[in-house]
Protein backbone atom coordinates (compact mmCIF):
# COMPACT_ATOMS: atom_id res chain seq x y z
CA UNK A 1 0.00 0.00 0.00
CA UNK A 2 2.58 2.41 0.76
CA UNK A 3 4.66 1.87 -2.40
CA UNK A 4 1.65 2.59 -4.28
CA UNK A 5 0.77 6.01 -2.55
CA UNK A 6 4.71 6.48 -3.80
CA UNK A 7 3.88 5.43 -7.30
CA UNK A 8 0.88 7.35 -7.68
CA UNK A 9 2.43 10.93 -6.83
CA UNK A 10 5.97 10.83 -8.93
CA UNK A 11 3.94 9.93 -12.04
CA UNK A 12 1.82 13.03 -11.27
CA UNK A 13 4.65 14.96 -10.76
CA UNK A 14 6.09 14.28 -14.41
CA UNK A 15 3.51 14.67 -16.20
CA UNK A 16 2.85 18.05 -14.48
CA UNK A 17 6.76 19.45 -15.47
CA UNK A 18 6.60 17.54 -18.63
CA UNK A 19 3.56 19.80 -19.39
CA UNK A 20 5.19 23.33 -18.96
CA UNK A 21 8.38 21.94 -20.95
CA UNK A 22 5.88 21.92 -23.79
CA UNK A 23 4.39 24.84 -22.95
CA UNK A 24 7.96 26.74 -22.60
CA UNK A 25 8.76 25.46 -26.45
CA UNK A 26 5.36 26.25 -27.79
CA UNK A 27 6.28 29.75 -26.61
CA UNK A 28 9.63 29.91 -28.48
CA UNK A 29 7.66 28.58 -31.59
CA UNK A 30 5.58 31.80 -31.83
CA UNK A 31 8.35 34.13 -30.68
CA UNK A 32 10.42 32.82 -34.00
CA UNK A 33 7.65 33.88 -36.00
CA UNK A 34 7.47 36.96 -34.36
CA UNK A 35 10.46 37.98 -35.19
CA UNK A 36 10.41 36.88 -38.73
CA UNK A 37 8.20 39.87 -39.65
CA UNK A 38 8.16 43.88 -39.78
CA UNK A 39 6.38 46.12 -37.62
CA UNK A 40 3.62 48.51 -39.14
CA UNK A 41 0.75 50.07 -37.16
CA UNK A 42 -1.24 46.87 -38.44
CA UNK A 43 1.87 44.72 -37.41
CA UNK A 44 2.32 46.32 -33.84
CA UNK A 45 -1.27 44.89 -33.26
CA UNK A 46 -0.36 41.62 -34.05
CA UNK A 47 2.53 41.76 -32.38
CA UNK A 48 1.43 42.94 -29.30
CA UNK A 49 -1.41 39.91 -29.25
CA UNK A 50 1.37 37.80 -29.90
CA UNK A 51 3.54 38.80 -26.97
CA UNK A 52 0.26 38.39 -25.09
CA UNK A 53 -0.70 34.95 -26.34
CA UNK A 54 3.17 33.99 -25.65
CA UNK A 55 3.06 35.03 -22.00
CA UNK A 56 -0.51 33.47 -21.45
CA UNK A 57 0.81 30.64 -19.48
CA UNK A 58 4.11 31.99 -17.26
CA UNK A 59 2.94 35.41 -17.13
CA UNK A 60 -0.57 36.45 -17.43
CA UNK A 61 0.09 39.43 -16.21
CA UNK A 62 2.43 40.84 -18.53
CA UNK A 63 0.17 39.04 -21.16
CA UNK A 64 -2.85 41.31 -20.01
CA UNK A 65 -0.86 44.29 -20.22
CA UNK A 66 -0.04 43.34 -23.98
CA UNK A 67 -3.62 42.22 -24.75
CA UNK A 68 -4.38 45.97 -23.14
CA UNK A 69 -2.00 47.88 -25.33
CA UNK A 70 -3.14 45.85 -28.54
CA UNK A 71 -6.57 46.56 -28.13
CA UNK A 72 -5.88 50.36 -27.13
CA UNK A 73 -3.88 51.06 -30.60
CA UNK A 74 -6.77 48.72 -32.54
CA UNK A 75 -9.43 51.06 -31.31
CA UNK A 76 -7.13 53.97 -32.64
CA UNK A 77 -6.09 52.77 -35.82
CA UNK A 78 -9.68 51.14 -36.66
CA UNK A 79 -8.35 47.81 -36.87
CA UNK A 80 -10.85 45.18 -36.54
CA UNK A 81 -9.60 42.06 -36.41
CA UNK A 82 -7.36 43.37 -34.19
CA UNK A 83 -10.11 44.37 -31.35
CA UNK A 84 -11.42 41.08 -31.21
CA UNK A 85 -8.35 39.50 -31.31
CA UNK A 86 -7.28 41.76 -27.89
CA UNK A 87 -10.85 41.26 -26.21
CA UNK A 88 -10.84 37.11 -27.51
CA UNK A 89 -7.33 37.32 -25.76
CA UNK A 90 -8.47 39.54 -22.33
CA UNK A 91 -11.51 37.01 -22.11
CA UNK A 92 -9.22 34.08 -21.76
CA UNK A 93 -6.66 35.71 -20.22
CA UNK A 94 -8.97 36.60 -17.28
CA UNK A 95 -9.84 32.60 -17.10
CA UNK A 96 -6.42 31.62 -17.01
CA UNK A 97 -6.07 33.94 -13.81
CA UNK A 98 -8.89 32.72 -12.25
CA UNK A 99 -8.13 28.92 -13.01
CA UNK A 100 -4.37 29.91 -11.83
CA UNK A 101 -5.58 30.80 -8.52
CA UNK A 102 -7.93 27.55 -8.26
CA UNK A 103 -4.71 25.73 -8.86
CA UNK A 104 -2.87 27.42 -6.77
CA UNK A 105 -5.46 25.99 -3.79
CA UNK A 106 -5.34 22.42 -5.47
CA UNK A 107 -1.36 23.00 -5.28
CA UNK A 108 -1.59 23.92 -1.72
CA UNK A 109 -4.17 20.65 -0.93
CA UNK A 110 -2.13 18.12 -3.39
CA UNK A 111 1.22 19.57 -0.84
CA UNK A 112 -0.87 18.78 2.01
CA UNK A 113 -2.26 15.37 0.97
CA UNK A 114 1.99 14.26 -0.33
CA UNK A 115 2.86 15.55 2.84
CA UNK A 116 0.16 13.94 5.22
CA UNK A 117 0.88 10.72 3.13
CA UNK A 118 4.71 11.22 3.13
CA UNK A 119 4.10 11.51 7.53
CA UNK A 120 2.18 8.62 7.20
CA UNK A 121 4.18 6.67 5.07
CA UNK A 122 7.45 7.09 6.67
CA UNK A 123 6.04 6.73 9.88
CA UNK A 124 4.48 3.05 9.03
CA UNK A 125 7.43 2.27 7.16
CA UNK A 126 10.26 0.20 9.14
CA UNK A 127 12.59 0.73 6.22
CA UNK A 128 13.98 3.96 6.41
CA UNK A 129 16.82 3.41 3.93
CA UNK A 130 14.42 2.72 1.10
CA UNK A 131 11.98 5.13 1.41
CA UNK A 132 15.00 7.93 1.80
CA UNK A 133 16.43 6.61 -1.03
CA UNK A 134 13.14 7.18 -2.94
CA UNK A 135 12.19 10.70 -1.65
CA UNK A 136 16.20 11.19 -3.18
CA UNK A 137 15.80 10.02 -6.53
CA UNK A 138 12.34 12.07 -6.36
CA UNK A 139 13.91 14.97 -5.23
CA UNK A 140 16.31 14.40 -7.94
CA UNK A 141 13.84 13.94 -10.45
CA UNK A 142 12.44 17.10 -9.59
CA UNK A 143 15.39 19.17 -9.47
CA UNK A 144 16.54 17.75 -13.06
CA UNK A 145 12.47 18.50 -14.02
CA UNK A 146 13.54 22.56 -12.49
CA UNK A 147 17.33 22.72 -14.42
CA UNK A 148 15.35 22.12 -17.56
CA UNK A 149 13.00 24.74 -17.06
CA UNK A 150 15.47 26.88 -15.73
CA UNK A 151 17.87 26.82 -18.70
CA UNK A 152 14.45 26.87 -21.39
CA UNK A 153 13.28 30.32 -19.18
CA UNK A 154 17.32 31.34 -20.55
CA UNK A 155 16.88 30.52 -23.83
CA UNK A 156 13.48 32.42 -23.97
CA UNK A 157 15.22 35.43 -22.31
CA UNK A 158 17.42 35.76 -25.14
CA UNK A 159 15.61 35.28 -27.93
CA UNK A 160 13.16 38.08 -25.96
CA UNK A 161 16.79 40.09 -26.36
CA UNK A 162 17.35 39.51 -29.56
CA UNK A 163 13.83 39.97 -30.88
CA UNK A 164 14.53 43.32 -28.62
CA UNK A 165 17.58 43.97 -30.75
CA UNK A 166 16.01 43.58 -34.03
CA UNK A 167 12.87 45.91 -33.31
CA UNK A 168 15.29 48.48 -32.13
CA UNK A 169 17.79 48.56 -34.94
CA UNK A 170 14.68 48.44 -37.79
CA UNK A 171 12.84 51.45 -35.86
CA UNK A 172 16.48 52.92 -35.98
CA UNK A 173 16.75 52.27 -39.79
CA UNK A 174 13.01 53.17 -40.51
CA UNK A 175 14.00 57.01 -38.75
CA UNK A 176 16.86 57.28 -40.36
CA UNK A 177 15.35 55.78 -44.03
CA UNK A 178 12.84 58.46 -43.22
CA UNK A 179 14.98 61.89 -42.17
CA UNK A 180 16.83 60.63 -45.97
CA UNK A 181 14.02 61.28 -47.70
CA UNK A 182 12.09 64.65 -46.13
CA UNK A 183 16.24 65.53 -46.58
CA UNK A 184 15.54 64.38 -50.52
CA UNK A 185 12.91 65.68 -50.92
CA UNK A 186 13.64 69.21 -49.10
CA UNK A 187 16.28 69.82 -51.70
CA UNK A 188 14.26 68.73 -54.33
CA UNK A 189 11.64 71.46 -53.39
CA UNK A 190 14.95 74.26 -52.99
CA UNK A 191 15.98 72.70 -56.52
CA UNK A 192 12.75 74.06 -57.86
CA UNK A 193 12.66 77.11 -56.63
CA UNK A 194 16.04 78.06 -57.59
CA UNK A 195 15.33 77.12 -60.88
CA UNK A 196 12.05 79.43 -60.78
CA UNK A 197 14.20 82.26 -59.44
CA UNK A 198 17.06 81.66 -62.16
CA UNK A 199 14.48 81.80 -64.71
CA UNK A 200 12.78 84.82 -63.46
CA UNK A 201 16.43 86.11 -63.65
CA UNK A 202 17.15 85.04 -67.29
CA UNK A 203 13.38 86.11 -68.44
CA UNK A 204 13.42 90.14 -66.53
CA UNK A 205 16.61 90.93 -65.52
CA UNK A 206 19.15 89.62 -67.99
CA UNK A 207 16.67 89.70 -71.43
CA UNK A 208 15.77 93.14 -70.47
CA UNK A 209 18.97 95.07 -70.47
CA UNK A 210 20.49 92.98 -73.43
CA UNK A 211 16.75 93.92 -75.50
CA UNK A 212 17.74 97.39 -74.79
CA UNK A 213 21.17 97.18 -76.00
CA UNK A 214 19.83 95.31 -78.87
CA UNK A 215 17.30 98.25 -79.81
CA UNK A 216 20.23 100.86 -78.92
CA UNK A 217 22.81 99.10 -81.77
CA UNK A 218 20.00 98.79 -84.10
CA UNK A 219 19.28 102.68 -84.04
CA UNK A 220 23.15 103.29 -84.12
CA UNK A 221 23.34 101.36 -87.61
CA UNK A 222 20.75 102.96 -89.31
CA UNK A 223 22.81 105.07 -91.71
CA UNK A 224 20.05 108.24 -92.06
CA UNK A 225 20.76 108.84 -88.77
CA UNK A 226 22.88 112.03 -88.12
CA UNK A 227 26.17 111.59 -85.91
CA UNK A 228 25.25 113.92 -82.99
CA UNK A 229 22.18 111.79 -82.45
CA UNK A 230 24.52 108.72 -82.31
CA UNK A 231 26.75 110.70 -79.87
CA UNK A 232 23.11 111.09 -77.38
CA UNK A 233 23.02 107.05 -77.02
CA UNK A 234 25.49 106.07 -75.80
CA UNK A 235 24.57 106.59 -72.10
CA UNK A 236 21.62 104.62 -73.07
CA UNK A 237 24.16 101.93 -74.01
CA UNK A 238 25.92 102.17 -71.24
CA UNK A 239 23.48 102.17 -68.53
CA UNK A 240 22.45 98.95 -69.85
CA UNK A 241 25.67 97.51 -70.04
CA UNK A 242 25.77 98.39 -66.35
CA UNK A 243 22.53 96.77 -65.74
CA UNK A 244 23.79 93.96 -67.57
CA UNK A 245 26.93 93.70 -65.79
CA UNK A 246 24.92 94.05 -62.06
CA UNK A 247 22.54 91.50 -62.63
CA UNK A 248 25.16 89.06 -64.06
CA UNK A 249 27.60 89.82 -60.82
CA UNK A 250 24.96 88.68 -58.39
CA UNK A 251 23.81 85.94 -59.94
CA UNK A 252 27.18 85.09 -59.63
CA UNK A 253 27.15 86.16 -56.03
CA UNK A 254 24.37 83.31 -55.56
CA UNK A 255 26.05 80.59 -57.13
CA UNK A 256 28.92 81.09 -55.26
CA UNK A 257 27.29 81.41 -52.10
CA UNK A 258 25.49 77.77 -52.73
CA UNK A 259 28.16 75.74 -53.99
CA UNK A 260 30.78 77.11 -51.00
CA UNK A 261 28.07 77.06 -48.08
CA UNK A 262 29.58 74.12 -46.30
CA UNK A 263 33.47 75.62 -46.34
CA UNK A 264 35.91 77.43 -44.26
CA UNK A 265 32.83 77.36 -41.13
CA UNK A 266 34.73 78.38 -37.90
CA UNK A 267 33.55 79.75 -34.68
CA UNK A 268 32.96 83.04 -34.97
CA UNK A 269 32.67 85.74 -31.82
CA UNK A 270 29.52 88.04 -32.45
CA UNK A 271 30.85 90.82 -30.60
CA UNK A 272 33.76 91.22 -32.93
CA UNK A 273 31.57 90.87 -36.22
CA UNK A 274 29.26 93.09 -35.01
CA UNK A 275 31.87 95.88 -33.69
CA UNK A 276 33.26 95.36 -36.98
CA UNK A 277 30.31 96.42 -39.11
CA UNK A 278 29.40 99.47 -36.44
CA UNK A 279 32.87 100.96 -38.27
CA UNK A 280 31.96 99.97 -41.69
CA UNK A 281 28.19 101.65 -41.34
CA UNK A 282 29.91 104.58 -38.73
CA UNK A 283 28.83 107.03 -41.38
CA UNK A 284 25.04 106.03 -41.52
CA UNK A 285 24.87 105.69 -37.62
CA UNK A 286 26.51 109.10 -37.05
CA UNK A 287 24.18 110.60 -39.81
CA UNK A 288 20.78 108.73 -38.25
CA UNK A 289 22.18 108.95 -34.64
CA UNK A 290 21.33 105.54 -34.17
CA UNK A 291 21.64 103.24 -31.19
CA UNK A 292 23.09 99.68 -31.46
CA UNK A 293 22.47 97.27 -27.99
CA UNK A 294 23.52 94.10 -28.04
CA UNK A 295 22.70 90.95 -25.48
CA UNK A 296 24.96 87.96 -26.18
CA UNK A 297 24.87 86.08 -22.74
CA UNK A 298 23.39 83.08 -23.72
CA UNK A 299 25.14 82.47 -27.00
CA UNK A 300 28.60 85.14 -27.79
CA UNK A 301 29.62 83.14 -30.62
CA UNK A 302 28.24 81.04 -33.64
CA UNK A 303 30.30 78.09 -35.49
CA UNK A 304 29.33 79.56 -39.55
CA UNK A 305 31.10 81.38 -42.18
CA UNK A 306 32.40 84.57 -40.91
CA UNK A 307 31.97 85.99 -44.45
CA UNK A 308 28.22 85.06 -44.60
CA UNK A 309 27.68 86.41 -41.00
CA UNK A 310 28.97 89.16 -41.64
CA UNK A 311 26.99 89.90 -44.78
CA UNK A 312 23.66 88.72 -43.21
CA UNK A 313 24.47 91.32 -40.23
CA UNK A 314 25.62 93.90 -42.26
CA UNK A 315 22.41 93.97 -44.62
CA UNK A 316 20.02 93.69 -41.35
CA UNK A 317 21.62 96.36 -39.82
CA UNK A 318 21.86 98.62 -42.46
CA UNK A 319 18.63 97.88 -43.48
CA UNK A 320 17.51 98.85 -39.68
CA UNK A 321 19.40 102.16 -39.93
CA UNK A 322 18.39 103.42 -43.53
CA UNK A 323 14.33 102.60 -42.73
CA UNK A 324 14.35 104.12 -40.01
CA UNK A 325 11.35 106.41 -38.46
CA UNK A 326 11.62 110.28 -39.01
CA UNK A 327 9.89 110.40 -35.58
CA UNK A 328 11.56 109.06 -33.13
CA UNK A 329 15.73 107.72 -32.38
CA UNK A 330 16.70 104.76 -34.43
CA UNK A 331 17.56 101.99 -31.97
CA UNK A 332 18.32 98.55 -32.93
CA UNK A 333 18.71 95.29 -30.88
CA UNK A 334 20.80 92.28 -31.52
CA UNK A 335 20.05 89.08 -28.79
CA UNK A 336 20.86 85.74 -28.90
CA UNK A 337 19.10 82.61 -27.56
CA UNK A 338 19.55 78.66 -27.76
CA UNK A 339 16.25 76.73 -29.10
CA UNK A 340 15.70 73.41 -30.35
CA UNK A 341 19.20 72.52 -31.86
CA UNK A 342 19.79 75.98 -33.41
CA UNK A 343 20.83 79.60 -31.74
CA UNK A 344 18.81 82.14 -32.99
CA UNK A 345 20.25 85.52 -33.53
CA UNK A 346 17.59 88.47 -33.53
CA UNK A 347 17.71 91.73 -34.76
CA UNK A 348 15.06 94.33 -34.14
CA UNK A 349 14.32 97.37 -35.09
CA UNK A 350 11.80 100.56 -33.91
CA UNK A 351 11.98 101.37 -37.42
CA UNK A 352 9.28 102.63 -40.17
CA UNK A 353 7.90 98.92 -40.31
CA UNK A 354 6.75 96.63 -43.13
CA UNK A 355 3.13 95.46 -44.32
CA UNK A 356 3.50 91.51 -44.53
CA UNK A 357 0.14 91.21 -45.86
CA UNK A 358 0.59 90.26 -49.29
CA UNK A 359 3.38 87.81 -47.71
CA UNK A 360 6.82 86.92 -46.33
CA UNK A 361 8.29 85.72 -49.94
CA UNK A 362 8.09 88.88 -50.99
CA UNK A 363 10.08 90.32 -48.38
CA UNK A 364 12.99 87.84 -49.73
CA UNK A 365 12.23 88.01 -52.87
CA UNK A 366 14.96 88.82 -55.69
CA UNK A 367 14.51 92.68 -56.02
CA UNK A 368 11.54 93.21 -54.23
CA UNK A 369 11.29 96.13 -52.63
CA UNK A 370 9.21 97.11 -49.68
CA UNK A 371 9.87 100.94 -49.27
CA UNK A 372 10.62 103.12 -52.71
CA UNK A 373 11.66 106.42 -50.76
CA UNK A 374 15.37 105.44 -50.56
CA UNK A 375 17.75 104.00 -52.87
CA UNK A 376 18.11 99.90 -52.93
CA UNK A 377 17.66 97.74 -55.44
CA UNK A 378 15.99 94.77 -53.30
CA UNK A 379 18.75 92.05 -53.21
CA UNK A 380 19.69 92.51 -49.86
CA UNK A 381 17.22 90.20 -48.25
CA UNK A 382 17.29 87.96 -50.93
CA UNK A 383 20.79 87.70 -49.87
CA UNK A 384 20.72 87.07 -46.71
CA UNK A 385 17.93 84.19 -47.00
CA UNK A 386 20.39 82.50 -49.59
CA UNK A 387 23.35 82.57 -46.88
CA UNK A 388 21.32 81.61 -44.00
CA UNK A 389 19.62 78.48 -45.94
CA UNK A 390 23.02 77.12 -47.60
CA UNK A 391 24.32 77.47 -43.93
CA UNK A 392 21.74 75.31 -43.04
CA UNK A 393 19.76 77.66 -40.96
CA UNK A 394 15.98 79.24 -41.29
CA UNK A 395 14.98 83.35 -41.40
CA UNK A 396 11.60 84.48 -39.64
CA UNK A 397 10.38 87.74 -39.75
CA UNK A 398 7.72 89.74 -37.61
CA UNK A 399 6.77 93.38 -38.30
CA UNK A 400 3.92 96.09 -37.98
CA UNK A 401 4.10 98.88 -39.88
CA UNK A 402 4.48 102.56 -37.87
CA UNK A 403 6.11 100.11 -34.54
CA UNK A 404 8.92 98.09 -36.22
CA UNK A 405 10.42 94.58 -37.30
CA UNK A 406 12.30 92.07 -35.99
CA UNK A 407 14.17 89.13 -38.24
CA UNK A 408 14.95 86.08 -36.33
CA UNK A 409 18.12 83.99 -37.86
CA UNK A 410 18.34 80.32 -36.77
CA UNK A 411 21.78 78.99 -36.70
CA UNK A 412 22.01 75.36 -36.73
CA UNK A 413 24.26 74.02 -33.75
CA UNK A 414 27.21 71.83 -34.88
């Protein structure tokens, strides 16, 4: 009688650890297939269930958390399947916990009964040495049963790392795939504007002067007409060749600018640059009476092209000074601050102000000009927003007409 009680337990036992074995490789199974595939919004769904269906057994828990997160993004994406997937998976989920805990009593009862029996047993039994020798080769049984497991929990913990490996490096390779192309296709869209600007160039500013000269020569040949009149058109001639000659040396200016952007940068102190320019505009400040403050305490120098900063500064500033307002003492500030990867230099003005309703592009555009009551020929601007973009950077511009403007020059940090 007592060897059976004996008999009847260790088969129990087996069968119980030879039951999660299979369990443990039925979850490797599915975690190879998970991380044979992609991850798309649709995919993450699937995935997620599948993490949850793979920790039904050892860890319902962490498979309800899964199932929870699965059905969340379903709802938001409007994926289906994928809802009653997450609720098919939550339903059973919540019987596995409850029929966990009912086995958890029948674990604590089937203890009791082995151990009542085990009192009982070894208590009838008059030989000691065999029934030791049995509760050893149990106990041995059992803690071969518990290596097993042991090293198949290892082996699931690293494919769980490498399956964490993988999703990390693709989501690193999908961002990076992804900043290539808005790159791509950013420069495609500057492509096509410079090509609209270049032929705006080739159709007004270039075909102009050169029809002129054209018409100029023609009237020159004509043979009936008398030499003196000849002698009256040649300023005509020349003030197109000038024209000519302008428009041909900032075009060149441009192209230059764009092909040697990403040269000779070097960090650059504002305070110099800008004490710099205060002597090359002395003249214009003295004559205006102008006030220049400047505030560099959170950012006193800028790693750029010195020659492009100091071009960009040098057209804000005298920009600032020559619109100024009849009514009251020019005063222009320069401040620096750090933001978002960039420092942003600003320069603002108390100046005669400019009407942005018809738009920012034409602030930048190639000669556009915003106020006709003083000299300029509009390329200043358009300047400056061609050094500040081949530098990388962006140019943002507020203003109210009668108060002011300020331009705001991003600077991207090395």
């Amino acid at each position: 009688m007592k060897t059976f009680v004996c008999f009847i337990f260790i088969p129990f036992l087996l069968i119980y650890a030879e039951s999660h074995a299979q369990r443990v490789r039925t979850q490797l199974d599915s975690l190879h297939d998970v991380l044979a595939n992609t991850t798309s919004d649709t995919q993450q769904v699937a995935l997620l269930n599948e993490l949850a269906y793979i920790h039904l057994i050892d860890q319902p828990q962490q498979a309800l958390q899964y199932s929870q997160q699965a059905l969340a993004l379903a709802k938001k994406i409007g994926h289906q399947q994928g809802i009653q997937t997450s609720q098919k998976y939550l339903l059973l989920i919540d019987k596995i916990l409850q029929k966990q805990n009912n086995q958890f009593y029948l674990y604590i009862i089937g203890v009791l009964m082995l151990s009542a029996a085990a009192y009982f047993f070894l208590r009838n039994n008059k030989k000691e040495n065999l029934v030791s020798e049995q509760l050893f080769d149990l106990q041995e049984e059992l803690e071969q049963v518990k290596n097993e497991l042991h090293e198949k929990e290892e082996q699931l913990k690293h494919q769980r790392e490498e399956f964490d490996a993988l999703h990390n490096d693709l989501e690193s390779k999908i961002k990076e795939r992804t900043m290539e192309l808005q790159s791509a296709a950013e420069n495609l869209l500057q492509r096509n504007k410079d090509l609209e600007e270049f032929s705006y160039i080739v159709s007004h500013n270039l075909r102009a002067p050169v029809a002129n000269m054209l018409g100029l020569t023609s009237l020159f040949k004509n043979p009936q007409m008398q030499e003196e009149h000849r002698k009256e058109l040649f300023p005509y001639l020349e003030d197109s060749a000038k024209r000519l000659d302008t428009t041909i040396k900032d075009l060149s200016e441009v192209l230059s600018i764009r092909n040697n952007a990403m040269k000779n940068r070097e960090q650059v102190n504002l305070n110099e640059i800008v004490n710099f320019i205060k002597k090359s505009l002395k003249n214009e400040i003295k004559e205006h009476g102008a006030e220049i403050i400047t505030d560099f305490s959170q950012a006193d120098t800028l790693y750029t092209v010195k020659a492009y900063l100091e071009s960009i500064l040098y057209n804000l500033l005298s920009n600032a000074i020559k619109y100024s307002s009849p009514s009251r003492t020019p005063q222009v500030k320069l401040k620096t601050h750090i933001e978002n990867g960039y420092t942003c230099l600003s320069v603002s003005d108390n100046g005669l102000g400019i009407d942005l309703k018809s738009g920012t592009y034409k602030i930048f555009g190639l000669y556009q000009r915003m106020h006709t009551h003083t000299e300029g020929k509009g390329f200043g601007l358009y300047l400056v927003q061609t050094q500040v973009e081949s530098l990388n950077g962006k140019i943002e511009v507020e203003s109210e007409v009668g108060v002011g403007s300020t331009f705001r020059v991003y600077f991207k940090n090395k």
